[in-house]
C-alpha atoms as a PDB file:
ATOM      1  CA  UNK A   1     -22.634  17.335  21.519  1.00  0.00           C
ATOM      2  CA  UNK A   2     -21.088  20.687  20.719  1.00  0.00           C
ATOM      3  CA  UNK A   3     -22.827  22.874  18.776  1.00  0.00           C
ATOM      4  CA  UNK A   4     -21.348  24.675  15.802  1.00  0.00           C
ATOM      5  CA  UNK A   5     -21.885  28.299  14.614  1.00  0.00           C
ATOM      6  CA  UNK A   6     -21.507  29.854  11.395  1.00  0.00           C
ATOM      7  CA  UNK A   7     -18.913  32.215  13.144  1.00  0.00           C
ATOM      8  CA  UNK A   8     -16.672  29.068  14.474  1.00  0.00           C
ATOM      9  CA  UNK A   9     -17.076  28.304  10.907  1.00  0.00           C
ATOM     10  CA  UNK A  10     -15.875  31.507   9.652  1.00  0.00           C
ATOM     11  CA  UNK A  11     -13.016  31.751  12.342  1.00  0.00           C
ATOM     12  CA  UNK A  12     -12.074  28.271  11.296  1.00  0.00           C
ATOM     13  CA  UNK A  13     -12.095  28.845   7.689  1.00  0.00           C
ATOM     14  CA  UNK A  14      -9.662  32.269   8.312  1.00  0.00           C
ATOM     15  CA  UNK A  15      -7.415  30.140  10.562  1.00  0.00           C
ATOM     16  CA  UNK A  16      -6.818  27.539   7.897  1.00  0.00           C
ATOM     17  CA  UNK A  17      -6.331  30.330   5.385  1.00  0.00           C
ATOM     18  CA  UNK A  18      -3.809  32.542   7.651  1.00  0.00           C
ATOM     19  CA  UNK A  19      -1.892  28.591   8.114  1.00  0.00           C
ATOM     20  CA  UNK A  20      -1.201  28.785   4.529  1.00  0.00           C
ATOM     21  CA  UNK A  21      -2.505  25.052   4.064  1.00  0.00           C
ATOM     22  CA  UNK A  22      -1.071  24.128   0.613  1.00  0.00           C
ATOM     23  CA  UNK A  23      -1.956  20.991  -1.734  1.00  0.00           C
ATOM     24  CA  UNK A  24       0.789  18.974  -2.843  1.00  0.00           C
ATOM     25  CA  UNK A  25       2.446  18.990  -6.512  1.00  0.00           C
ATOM     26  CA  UNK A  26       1.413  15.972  -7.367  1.00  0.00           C
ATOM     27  CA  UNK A  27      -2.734  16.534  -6.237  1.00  0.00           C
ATOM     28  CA  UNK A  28      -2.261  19.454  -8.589  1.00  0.00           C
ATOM     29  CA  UNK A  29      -1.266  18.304 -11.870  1.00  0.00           C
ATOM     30  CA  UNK A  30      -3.205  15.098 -11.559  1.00  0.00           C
ATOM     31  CA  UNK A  31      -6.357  17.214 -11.240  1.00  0.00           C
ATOM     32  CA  UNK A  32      -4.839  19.638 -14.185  1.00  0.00           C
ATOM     33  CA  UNK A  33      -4.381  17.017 -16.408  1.00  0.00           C
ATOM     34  CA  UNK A  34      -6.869  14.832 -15.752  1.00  0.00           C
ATOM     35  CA  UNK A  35      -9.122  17.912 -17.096  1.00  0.00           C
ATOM     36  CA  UNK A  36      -7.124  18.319 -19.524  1.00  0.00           C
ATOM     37  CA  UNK A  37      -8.015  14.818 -20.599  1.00  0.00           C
ATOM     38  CA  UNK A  38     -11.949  15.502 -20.125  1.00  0.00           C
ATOM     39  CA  UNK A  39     -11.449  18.524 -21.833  1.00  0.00           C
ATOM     40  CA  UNK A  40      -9.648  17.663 -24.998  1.00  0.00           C
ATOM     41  CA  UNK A  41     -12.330  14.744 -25.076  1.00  0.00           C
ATOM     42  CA  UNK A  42     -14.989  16.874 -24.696  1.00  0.00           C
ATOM     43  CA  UNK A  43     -13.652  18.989 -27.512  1.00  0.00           C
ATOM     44  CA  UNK A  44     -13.441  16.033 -29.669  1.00  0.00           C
ATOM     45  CA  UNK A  45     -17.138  15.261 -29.079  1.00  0.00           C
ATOM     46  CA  UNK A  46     -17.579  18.748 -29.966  1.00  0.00           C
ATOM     47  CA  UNK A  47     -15.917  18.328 -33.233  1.00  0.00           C
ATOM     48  CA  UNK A  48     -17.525  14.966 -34.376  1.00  0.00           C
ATOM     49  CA  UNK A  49     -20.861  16.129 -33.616  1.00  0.00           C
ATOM     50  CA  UNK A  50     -20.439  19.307 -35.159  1.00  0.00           C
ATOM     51  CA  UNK A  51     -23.907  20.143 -37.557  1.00  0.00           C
ATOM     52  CA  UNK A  52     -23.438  23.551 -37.940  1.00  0.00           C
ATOM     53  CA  UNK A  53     -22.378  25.815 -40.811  1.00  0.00           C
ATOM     54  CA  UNK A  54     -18.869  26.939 -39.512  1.00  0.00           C
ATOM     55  CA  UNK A  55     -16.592  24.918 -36.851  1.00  0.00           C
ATOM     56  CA  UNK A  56     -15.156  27.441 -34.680  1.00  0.00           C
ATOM     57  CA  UNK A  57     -11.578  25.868 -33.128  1.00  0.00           C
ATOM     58  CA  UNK A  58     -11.817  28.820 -30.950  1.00  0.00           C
ATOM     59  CA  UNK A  59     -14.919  27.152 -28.971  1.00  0.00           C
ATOM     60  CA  UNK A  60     -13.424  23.954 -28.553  1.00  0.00           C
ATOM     61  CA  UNK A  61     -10.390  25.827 -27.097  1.00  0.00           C
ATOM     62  CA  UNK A  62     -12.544  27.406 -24.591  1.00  0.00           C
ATOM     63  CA  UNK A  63     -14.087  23.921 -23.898  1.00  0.00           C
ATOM     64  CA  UNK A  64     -10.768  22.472 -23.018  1.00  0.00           C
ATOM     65  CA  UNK A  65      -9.457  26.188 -21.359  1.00  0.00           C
ATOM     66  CA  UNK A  66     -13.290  26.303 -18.782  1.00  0.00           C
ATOM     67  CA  UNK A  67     -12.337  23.024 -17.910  1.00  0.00           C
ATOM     68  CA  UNK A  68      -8.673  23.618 -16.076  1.00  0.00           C
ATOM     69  CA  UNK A  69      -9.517  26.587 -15.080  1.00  0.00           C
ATOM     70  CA  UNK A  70     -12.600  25.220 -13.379  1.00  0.00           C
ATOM     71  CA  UNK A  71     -10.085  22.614 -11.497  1.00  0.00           C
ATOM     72  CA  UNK A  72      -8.005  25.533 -10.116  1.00  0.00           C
ATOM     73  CA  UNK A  73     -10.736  27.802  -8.474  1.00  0.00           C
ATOM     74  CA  UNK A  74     -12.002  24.520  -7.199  1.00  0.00           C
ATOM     75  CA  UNK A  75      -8.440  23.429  -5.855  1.00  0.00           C
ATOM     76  CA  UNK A  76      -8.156  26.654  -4.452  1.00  0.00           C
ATOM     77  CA  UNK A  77     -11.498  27.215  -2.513  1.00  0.00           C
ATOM     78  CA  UNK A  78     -12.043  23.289  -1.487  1.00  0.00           C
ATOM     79  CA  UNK A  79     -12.613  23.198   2.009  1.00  0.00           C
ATOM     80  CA  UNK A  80     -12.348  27.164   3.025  1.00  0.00           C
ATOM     81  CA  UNK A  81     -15.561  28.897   3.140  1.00  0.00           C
ATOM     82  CA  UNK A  82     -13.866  32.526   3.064  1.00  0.00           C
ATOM     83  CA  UNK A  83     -11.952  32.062  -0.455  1.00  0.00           C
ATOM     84  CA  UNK A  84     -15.764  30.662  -1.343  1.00  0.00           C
ATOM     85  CA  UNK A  85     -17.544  33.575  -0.525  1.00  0.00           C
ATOM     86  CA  UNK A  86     -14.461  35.890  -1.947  1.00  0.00           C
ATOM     87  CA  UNK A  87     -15.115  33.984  -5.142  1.00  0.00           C
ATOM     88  CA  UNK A  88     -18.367  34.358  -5.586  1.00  0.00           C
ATOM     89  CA  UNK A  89     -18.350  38.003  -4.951  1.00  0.00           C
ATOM     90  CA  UNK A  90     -15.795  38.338  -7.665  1.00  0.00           C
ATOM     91  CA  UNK A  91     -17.914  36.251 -10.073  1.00  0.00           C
ATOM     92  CA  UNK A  92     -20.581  38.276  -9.710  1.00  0.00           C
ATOM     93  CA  UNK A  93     -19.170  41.370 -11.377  1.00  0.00           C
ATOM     94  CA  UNK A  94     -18.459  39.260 -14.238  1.00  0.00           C
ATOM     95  CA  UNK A  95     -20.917  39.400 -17.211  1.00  0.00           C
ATOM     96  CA  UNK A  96     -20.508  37.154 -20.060  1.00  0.00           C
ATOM     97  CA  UNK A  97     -22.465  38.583 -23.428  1.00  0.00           C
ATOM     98  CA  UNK A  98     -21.001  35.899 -25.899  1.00  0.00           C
ATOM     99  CA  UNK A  99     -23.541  34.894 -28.074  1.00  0.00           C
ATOM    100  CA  UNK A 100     -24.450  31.229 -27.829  1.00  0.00           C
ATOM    101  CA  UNK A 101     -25.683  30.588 -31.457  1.00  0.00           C
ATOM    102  CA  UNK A 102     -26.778  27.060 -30.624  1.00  0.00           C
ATOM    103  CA  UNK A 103     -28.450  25.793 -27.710  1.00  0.00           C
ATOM    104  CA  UNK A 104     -26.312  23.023 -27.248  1.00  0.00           C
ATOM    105  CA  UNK A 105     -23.778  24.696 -27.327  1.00  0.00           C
ATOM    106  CA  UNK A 106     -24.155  25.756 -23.521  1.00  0.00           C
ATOM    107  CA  UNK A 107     -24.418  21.916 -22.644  1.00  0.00           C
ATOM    108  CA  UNK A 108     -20.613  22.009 -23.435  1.00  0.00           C
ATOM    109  CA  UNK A 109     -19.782  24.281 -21.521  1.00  0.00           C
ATOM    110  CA  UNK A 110     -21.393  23.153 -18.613  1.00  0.00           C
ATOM    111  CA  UNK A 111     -20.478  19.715 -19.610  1.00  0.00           C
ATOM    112  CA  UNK A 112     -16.780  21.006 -19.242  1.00  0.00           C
ATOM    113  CA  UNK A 113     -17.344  23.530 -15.655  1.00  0.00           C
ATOM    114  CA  UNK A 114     -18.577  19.854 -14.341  1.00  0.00           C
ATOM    115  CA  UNK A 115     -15.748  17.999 -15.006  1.00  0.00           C
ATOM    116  CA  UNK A 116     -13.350  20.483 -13.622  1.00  0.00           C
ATOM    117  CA  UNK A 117     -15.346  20.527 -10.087  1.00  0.00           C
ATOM    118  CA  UNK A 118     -15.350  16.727 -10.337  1.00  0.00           C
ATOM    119  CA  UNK A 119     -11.605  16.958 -10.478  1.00  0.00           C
ATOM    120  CA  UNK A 120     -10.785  19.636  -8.686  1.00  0.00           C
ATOM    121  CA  UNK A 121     -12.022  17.651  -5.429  1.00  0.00           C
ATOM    122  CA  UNK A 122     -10.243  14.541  -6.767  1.00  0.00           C
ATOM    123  CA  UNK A 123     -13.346  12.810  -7.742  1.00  0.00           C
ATOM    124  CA  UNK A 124     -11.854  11.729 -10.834  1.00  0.00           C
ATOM    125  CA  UNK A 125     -14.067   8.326 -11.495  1.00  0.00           C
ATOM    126  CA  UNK A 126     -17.341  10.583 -11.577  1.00  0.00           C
ATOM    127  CA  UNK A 127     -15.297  12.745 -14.311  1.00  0.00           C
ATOM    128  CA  UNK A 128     -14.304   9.995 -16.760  1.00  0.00           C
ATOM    129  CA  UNK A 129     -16.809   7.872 -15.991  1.00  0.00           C
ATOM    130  CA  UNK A 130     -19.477  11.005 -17.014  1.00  0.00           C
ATOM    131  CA  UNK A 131     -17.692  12.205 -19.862  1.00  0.00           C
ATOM    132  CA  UNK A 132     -17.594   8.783 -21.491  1.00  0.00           C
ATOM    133  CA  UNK A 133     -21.627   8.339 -20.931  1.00  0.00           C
ATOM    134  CA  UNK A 134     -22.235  11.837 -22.268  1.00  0.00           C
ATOM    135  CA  UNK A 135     -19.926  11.414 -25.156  1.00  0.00           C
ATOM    136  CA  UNK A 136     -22.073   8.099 -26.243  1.00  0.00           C
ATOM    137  CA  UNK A 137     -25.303   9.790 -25.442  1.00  0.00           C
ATOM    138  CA  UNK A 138     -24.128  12.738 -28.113  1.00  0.00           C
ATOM    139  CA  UNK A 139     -22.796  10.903 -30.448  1.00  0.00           C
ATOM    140  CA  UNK A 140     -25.918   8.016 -30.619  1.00  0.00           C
ATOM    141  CA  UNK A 141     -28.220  11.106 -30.860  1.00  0.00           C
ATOM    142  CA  UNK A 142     -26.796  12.017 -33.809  1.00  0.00           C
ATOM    143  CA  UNK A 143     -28.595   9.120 -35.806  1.00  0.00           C
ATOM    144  CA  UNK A 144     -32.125   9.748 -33.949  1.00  0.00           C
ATOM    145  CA  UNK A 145     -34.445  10.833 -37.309  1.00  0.00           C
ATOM    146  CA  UNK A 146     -34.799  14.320 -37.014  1.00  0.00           C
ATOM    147  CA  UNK A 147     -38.321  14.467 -38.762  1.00  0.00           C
ATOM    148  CA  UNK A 148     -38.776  15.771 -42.533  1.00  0.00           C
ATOM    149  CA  UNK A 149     -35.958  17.739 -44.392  1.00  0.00           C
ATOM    150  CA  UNK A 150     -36.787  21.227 -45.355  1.00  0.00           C
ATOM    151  CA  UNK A 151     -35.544  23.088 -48.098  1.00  0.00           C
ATOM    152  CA  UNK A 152     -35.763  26.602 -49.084  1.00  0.00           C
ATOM    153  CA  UNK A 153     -37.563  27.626 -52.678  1.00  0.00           C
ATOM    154  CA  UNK A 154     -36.274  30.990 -53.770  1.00  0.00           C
ATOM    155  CA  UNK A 155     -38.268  32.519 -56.343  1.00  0.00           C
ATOM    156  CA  UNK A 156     -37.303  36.142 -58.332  1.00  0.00           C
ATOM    157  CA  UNK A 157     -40.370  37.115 -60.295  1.00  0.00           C
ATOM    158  CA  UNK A 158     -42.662  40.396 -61.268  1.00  0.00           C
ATOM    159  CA  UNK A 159     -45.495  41.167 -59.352  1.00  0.00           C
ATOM    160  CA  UNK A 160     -48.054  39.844 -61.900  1.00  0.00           C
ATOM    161  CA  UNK A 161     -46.307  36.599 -61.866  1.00  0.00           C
ATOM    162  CA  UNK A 162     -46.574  35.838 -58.171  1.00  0.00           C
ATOM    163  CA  UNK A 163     -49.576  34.313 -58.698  1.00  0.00           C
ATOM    164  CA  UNK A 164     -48.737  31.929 -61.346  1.00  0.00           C
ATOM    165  CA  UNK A 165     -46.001  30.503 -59.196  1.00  0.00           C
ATOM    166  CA  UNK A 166     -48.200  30.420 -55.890  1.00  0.00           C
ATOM    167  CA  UNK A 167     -50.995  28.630 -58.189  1.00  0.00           C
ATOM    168  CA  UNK A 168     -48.037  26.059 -59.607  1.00  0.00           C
ATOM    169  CA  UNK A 169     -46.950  25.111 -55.915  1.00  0.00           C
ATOM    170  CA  UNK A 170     -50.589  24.385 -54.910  1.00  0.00           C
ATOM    171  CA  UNK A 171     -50.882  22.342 -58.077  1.00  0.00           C
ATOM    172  CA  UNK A 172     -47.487  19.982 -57.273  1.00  0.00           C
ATOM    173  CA  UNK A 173     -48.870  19.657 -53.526  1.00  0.00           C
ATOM    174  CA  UNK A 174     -47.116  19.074 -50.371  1.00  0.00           C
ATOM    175  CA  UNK A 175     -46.972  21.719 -47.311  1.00  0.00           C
ATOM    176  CA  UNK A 176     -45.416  24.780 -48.204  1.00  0.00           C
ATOM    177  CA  UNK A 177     -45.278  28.501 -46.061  1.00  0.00           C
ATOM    178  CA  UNK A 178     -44.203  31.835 -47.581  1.00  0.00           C
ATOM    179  CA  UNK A 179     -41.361  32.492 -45.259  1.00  0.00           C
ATOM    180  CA  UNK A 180     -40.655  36.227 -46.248  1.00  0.00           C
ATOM    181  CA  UNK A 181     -41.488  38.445 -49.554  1.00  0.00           C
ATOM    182  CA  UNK A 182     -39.335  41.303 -50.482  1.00  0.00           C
ATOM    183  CA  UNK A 183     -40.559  43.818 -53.049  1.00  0.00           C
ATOM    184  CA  UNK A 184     -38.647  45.895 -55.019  1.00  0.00           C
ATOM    185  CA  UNK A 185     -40.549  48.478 -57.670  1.00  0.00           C
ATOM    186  CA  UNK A 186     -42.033  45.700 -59.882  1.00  0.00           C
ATOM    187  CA  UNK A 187     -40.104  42.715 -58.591  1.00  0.00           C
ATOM    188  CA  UNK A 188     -40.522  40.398 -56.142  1.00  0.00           C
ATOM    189  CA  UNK A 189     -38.613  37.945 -53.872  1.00  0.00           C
ATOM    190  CA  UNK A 190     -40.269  34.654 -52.691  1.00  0.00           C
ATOM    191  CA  UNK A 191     -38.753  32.355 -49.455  1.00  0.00           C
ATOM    192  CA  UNK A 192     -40.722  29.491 -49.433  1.00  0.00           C
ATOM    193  CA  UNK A 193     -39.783  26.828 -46.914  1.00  0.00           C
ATOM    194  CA  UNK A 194     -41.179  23.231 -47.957  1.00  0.00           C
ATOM    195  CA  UNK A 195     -40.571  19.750 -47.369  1.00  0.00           C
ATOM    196  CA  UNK A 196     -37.687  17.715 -49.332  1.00  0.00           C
ATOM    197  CA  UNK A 197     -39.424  15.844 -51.505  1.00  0.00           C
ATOM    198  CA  UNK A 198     -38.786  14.219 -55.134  1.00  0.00           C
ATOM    199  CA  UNK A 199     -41.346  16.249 -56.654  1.00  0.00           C
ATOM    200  CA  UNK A 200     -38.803  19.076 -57.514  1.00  0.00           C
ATOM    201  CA  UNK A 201     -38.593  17.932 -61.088  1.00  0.00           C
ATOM    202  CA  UNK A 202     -42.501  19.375 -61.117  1.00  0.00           C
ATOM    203  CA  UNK A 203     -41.126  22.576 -60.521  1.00  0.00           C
ATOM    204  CA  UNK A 204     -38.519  22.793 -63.338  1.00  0.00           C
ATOM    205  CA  UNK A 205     -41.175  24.718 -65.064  1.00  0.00           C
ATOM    206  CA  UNK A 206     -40.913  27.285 -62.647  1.00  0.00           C
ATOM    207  CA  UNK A 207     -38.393  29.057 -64.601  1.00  0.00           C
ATOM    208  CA  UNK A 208     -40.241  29.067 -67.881  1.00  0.00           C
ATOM    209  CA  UNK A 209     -43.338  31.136 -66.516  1.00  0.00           C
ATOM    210  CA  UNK A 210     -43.360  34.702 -67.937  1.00  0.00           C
ATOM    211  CA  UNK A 211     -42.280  37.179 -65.228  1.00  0.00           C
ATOM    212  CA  UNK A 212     -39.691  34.146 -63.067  1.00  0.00           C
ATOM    213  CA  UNK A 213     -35.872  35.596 -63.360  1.00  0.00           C
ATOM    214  CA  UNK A 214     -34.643  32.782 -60.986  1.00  0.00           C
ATOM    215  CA  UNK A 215     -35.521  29.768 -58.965  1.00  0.00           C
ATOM    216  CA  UNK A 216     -32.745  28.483 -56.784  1.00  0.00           C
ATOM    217  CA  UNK A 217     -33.501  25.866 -54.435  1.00  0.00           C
ATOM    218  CA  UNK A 218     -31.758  25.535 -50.582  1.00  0.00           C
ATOM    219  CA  UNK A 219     -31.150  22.757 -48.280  1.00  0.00           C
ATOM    220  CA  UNK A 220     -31.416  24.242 -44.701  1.00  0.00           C
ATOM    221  CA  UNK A 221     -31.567  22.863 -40.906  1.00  0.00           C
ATOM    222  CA  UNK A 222     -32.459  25.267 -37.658  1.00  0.00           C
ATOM    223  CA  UNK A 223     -28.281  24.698 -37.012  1.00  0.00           C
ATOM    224  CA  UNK A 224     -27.353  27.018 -40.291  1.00  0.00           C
END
């Protein structure tokens, strides 16, 4: 049996590169739009499970946009080990410093570099069939309970007052933290992060204790 050396590699890989070994027409813009498909898909799961503040369209762009582009470096390095090494030298200058404001958020984007690998070697079943499962997967998660509901109870009151209000909480009940408190000469700003509950008609009264300029009450998740 003949043995095989990373420099036959090498020499073989340079040979095939020099022989300008091209992929057909028709390989490429299956690939191209079968991500295309993935990725608009993927977008579209993006979209429906959404639970943030703002929807940007520009991330769901660059879901659908990692996706082809994926397919092409892959089309283009398949099967020659010098345009692989030449690519990841030239990926490693590259530093992304986008701010991923939601974890999940990075499971797209991998979600979308693995389809276009899956395509761009022309394993198209593990593509579609992957993107459908994952799709379900997000989209079923979406009615998992997600534990209490918290709410945010903003209170604008003098500093004498402060403990009036902190003595009314403890008397409605329920788990409560002091989130941040801003002072301000002789005023005061109360976050207080509690459980939804249907006890908030117990703290109407909030507003008629001597000192309390404003209540205002917040629904909030870890997404906003």
């Amino acid at each position: 049996m003949e043995n095989i050396t990373f420099t036959d590699i090498l020499r073989e890989s340079a040979i095939n590169l020099s022989s300008s070994a091209t992929i057909t027409v028709a390989a490429i813009l299956i690939a191209l739009v079968s991500s295309l498909v993935c990725g608009l898909f993927i977008a579209y799961i993006y979209k429906k499970s959404f639970q943030g503040v703002l929807f940007q369209k520009s991330y769901a762009v660059t879901i659908v946009l990692v996706s082809l582009v994926t397919t092409t470096v892959i089309m283009v390095i398949s099967g020659n080990l010098v345009l692989s090494l030449g690519m990841v030298g030239a990926l490693s200058v590259i530093r992304f410093r986008a701010a991923i404001k939601d974890p999940l958020d990075i499971v797209y984007i991998f979600w979308a570099v693995a389809v276009g690998i899956a395509n761009g070697v022309a394993y198209f079943s593990v593509s579609f069939i992957s993107s459908i499962f994952i799709g379900s997967c997000l989209l079923l998660l979406q009615y998992l309970p997600s534990g209490k509901r918290m709410q945010l109870l903003v209170i604008n009151c003098n500093h004498d007052s402060r403990a009036i209000v902190v003595d009314r909480l403890n008397k409605v009940g329920g788990k409560y933290k002091i989130k941040s408190q801003t002072e301000n000469n002789n005023q005061c700003e109360l976050v207080i992060e509690l459980a939804h509950s249907n006890k908030f008609s117990e703290l109407d009264d909030l507003n008629n204790i001597s000192g309390v300029t404003q209540v205002r009450i917040l629904d909030y998740s870890a997404n906003n």
